[in-house]
Protein backbone atom coordinates (compact mmCIF):
# COMPACT_ATOMS: atom_id res chain seq x y z
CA UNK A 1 83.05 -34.46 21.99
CA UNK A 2 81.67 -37.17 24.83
CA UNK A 3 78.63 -36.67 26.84
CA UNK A 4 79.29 -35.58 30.63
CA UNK A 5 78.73 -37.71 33.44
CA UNK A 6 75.81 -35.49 35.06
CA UNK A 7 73.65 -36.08 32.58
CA UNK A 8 73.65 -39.77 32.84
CA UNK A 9 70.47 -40.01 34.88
CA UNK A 10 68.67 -37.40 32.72
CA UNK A 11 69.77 -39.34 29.65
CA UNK A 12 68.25 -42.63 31.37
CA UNK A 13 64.99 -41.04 32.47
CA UNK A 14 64.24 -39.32 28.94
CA UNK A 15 64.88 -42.28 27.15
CA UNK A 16 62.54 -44.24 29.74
CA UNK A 17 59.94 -41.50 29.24
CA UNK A 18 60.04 -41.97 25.54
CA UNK A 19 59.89 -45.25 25.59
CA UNK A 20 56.24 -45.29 27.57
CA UNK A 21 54.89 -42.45 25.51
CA UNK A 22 55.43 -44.25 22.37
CA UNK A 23 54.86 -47.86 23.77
CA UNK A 24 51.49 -46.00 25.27
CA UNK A 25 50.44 -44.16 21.58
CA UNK A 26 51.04 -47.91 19.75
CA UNK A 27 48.90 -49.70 22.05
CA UNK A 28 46.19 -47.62 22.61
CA UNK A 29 46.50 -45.69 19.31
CA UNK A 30 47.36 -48.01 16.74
CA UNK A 31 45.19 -46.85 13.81
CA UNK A 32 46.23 -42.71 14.31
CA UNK A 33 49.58 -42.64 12.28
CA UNK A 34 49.76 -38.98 12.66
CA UNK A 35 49.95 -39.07 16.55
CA UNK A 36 52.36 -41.66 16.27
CA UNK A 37 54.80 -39.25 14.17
CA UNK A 38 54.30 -36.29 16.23
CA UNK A 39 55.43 -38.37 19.27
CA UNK A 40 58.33 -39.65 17.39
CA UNK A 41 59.05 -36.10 16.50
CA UNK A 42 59.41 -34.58 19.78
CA UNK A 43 60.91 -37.72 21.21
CA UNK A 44 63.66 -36.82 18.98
CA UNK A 45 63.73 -33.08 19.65
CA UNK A 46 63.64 -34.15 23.49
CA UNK A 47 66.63 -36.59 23.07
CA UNK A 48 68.59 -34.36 21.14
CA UNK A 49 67.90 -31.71 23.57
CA UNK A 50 69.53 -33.85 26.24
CA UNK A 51 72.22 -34.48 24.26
CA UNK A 52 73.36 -31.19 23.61
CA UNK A 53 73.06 -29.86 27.12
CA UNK A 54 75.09 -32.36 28.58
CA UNK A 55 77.87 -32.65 26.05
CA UNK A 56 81.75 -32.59 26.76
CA UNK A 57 83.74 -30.97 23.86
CA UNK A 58 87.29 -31.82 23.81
CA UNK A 59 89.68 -28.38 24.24
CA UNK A 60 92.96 -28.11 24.27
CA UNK A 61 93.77 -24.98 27.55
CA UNK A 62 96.49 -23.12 26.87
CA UNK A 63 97.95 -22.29 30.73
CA UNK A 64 99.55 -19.49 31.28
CA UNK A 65 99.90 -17.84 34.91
CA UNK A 66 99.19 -14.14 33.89
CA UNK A 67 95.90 -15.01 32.57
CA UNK A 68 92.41 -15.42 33.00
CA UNK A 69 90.37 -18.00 31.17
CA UNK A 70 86.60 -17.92 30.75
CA UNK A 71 85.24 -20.42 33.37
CA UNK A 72 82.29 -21.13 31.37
CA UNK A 73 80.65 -20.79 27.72
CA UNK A 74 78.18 -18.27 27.41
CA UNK A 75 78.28 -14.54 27.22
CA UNK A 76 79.68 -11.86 29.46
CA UNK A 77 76.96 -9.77 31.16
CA UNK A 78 78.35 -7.78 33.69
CA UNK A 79 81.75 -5.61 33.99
CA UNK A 80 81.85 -3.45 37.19
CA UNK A 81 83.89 -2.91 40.22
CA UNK A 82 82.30 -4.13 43.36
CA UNK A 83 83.31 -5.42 47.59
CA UNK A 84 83.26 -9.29 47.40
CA UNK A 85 81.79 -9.20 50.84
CA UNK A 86 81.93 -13.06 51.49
CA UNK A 87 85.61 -14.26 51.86
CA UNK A 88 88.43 -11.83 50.43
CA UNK A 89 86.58 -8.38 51.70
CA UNK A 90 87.86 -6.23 49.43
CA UNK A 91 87.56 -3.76 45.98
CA UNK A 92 87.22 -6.36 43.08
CA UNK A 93 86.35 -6.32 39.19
CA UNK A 94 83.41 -8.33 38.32
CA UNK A 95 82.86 -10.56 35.20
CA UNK A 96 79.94 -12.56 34.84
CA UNK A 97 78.95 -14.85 32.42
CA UNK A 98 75.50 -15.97 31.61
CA UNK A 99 75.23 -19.12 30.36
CA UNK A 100 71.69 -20.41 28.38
CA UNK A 101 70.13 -23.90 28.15
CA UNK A 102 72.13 -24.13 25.21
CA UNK A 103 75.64 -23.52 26.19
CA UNK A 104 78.04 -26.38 27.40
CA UNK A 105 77.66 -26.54 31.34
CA UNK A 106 81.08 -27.38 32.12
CA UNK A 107 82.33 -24.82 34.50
CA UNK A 108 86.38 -25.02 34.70
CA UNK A 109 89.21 -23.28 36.87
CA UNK A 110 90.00 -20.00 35.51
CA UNK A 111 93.71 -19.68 37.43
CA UNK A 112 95.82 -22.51 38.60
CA UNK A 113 96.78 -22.68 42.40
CA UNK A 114 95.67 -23.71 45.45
CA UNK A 115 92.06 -23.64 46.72
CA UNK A 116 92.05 -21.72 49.80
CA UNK A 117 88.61 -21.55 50.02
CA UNK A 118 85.04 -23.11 49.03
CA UNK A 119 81.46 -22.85 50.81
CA UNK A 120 78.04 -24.25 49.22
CA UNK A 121 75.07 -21.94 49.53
CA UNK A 122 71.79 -22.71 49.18
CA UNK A 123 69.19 -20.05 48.70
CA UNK A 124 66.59 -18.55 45.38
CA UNK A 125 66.14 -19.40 42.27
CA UNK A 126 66.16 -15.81 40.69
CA UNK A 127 67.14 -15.44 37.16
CA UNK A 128 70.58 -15.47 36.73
CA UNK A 129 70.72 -12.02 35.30
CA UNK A 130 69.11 -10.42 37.97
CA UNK A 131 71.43 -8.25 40.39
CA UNK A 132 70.35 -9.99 43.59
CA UNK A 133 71.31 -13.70 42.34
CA UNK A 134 74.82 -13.36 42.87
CA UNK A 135 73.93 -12.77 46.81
CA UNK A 136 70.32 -14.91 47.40
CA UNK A 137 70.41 -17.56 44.83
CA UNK A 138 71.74 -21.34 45.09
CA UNK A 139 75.50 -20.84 44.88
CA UNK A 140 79.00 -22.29 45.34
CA UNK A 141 82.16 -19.67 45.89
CA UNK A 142 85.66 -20.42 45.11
CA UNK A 143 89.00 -18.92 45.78
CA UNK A 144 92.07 -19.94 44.53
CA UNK A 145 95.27 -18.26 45.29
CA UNK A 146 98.17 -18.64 42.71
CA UNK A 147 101.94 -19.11 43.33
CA UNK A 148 102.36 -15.61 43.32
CA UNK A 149 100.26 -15.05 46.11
CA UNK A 150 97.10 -13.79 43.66
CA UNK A 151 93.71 -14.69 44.47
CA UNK A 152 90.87 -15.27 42.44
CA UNK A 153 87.21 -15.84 43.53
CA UNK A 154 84.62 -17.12 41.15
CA UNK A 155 80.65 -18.45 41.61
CA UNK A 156 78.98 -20.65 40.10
CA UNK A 157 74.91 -19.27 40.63
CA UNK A 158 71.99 -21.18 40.31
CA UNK A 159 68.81 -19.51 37.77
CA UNK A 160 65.76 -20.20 37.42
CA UNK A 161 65.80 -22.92 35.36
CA UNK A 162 68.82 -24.62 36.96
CA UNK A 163 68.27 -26.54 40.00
CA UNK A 164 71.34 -28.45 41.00
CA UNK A 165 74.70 -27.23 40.94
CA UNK A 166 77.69 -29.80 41.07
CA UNK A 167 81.17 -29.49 41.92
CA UNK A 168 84.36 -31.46 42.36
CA UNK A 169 86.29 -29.29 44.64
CA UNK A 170 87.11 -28.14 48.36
CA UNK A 171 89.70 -26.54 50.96
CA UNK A 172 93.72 -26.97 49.60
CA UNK A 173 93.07 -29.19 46.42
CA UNK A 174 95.35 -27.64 44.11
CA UNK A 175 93.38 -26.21 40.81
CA UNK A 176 94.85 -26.99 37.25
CA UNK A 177 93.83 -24.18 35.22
CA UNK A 178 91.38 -24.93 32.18
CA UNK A 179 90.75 -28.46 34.46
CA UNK A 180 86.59 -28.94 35.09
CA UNK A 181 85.76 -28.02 38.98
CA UNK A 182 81.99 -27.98 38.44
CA UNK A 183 78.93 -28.20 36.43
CA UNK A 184 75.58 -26.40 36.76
CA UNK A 185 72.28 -28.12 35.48
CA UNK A 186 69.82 -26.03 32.75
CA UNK A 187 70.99 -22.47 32.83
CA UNK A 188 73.24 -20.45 34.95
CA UNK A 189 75.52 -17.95 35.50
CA UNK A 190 79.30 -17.26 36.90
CA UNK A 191 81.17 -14.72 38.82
CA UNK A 192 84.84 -14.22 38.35
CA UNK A 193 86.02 -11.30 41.22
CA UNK A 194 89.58 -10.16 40.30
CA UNK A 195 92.30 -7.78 41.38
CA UNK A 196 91.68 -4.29 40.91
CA UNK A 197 94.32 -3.38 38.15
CA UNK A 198 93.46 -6.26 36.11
CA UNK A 199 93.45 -5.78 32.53
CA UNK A 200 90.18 -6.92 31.30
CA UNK A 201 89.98 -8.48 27.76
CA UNK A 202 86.50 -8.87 26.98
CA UNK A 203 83.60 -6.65 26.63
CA UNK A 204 79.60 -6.74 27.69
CA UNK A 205 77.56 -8.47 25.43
CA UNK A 206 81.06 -11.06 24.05
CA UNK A 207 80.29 -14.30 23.39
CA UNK A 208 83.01 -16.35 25.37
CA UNK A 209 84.33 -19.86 25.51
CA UNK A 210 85.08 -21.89 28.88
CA UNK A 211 88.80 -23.25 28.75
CA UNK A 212 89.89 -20.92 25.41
CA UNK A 213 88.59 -17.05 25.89
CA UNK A 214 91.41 -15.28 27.91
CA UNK A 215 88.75 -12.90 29.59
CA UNK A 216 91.54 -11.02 31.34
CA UNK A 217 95.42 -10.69 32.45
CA UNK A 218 96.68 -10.59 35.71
């Protein structure tokens, strides 16, 4: 487990912000013990907080070319066929994944391949569960085509508590399944679009894994 580089400046301004409340509470508190401790209390819960958010586990991706993997932790909220009306223009299968303040925020390529396309979005801040967030809110798409000529496109989507999506890809890098191409900040949500035909693995309401759940097979 290491903690992830984007949350390096969050990590520096909480512990800055601790440090001044309780600096603050001994100087101009210094006979109200009980104040004191209740700072130190949430100081913790607001470090730990941090902590967990931005943490890195370790996983071992098991690559395979016929499958899927989960591009996120979190759960899967949506299974339905749908048009993908931005790049590939055609009949797709849906998964999403929701992913809480709690879950790991690494976002990682579900299918290895080329990246044959990639466009940042700006837009809303709806809650990621609504059905209009995977059109109007912040949002990166990405489509990766394997070496069998098999694309899949996948979103990351801003909510309303995250604010800043990162990623660390564009046009023709070549994607390493299970490798990290993103991260989104305080609660989110992705799309994976795939072939119609696709076996799908998982179910609504599964709790999945980024890098280890197999959510489907090409």
């Amino acid at each position: 487990m290491t903690f992830h580089k984007e949350g390096y400046t969050s990590l520096a301004l909480t512990i800055l912000v601790i440090f001044v409340l309780n600096a603050v509470a001994h100087y101009y508190l210094p006979d109200s013990p009980a104040i004191q401790w209740i700072l130190y209390t949430l100081s913790f819960v607001l470090f730990v907080i941090i902590v967990q958010f931005f943490r890195s586990p370790f996983i071992k991706v098991a690559q395979d070319e016929k499958h899927v993997i989960c591009p996120a932790d979190g759960k899967v909220v949506v299974i339905e066929e749908t048009t993908e009306t931005e790049y590939l223009k055609d009949r797709r299968i849906q998964v999403s994944i929701f992913m809480s303040p709690i879950n790991v925020h690494v976002n990682r390529h579900p299918v290895s391949g080329i990246v044959k396309y990639f466009k940042y979005h700006p837009g809303k801040y709806l809650v990621a569960w609504h059905p209009k967030s995977s059109t109007e809110n912040e949002r990166t798409t990405v489509a990766v085509e394997n070496s069998q000529g098999v694309t899949v496109l996948f979103r990351q989507i801003a909510g309303a508590l995250a604010r800043r999506i990162v990623w660390y890809v564009k046009e023709g890098d070549k994607a390493e399944q299970g490798d990290q191409f993103g991260f989104i900040k305080f609660g989110s949500r992705v799309d994976v679009f795939l072939p119609i035909g696709t076996k799908i693995n998982v179910e609504i309401g599964e709790v999945v894994k980024g890098g280890i759940t197999v959510i489907a097979e090409l």
